[in-house]
Protein backbone atom coordinates (compact mmCIF):
# COMPACT_ATOMS: atom_id res chain seq x y z
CA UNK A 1 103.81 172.97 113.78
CA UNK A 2 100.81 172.11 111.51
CA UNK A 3 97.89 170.06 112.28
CA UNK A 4 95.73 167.61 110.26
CA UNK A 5 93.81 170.75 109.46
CA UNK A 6 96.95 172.47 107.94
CA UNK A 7 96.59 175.57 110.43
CA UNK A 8 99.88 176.41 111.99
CA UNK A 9 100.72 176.25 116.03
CA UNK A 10 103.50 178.90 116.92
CA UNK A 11 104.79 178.83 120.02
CA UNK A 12 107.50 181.56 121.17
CA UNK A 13 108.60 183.87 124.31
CA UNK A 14 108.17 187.38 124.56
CA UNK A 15 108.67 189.98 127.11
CA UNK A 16 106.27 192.37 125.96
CA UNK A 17 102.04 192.41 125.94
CA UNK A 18 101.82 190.70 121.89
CA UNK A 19 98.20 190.83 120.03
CA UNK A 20 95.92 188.06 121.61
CA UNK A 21 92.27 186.65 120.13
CA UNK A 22 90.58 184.17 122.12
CA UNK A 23 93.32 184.37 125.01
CA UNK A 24 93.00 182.15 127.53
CA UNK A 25 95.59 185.02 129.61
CA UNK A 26 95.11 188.14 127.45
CA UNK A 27 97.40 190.19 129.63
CA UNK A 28 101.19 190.03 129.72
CA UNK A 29 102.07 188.21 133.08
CA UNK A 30 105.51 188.99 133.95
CA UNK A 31 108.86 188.87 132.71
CA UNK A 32 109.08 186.44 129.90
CA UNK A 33 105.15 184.58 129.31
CA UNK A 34 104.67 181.75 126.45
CA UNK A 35 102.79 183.36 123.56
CA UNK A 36 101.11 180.47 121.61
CA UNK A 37 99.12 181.35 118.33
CA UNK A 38 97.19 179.25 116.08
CA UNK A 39 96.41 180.41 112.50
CA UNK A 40 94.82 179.25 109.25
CA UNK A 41 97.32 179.73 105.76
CA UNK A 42 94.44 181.92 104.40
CA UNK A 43 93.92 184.33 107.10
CA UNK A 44 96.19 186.88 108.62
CA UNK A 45 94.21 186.63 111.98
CA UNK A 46 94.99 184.28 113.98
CA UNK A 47 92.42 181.69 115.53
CA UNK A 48 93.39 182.19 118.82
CA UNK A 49 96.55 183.88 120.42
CA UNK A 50 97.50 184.19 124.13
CA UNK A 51 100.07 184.66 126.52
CA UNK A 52 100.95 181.97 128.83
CA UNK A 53 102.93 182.34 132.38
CA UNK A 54 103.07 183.90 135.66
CA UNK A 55 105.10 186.87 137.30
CA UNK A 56 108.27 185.36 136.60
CA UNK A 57 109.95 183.54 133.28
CA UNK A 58 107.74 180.93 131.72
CA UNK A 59 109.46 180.10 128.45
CA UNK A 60 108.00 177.30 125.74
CA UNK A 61 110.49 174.90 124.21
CA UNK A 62 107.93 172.25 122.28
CA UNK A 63 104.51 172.54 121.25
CA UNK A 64 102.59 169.21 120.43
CA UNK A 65 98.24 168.68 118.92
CA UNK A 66 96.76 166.03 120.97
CA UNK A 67 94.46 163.90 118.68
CA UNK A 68 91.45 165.65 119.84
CA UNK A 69 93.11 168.79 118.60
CA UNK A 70 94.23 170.42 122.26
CA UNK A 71 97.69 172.02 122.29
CA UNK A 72 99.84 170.41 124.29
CA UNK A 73 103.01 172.64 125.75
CA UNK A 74 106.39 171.80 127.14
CA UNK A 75 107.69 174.41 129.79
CA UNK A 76 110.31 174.96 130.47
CA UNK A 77 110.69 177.64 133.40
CA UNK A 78 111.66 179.00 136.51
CA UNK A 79 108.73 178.98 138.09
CA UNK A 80 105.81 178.66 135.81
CA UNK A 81 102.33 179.77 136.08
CA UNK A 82 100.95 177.07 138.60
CA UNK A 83 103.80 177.39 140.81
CA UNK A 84 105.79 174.49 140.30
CA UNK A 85 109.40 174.57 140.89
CA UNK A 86 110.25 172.54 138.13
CA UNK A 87 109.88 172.38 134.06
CA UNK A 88 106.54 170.41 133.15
């Protein structure tokens, strides 16, 4: 997705530790985590890039930019990282 800044907002699943920057969970955390990245067109580095989820699967379906410029994630997951039993 891009913003109103034209960097890009990737959201995927992986089941393997993937190159973080500015991670808010810099470690792999189970069997399937959320991997969001954010990246400028002119750079190959991303802005920031972290995995996302628990010890279970935590898989991403939609990513959204608030107006204040937060990323905003839809889960959608077995059990995801706060413990809910139910997608978000």
């Amino acid at each position: 997705m891009l913003d109103s800044d034209g960097t890009l907002w990737v959201l995927g699943t992986t089941g393997v530790p993937m190159v973080t920057r500015n991670a808010l969970q810099p470690i792999h955390g189970g069997q399937m985590d959320m991997y969001i990245a954010h990246v400028t067109p002119s750079d190959s580095a991303p802005i920031m890039a972290t995995h996302f989820g628990g010890d279970r699967l935590d898989v991403g379906s939609a990513i959204a930019i608030a107006p204040a410029g937060d990323s905003v994630n839809r889960r959608g997951c077995v059990r995801d990282v706060f413990g809910r039993h139910s997608a978000a």
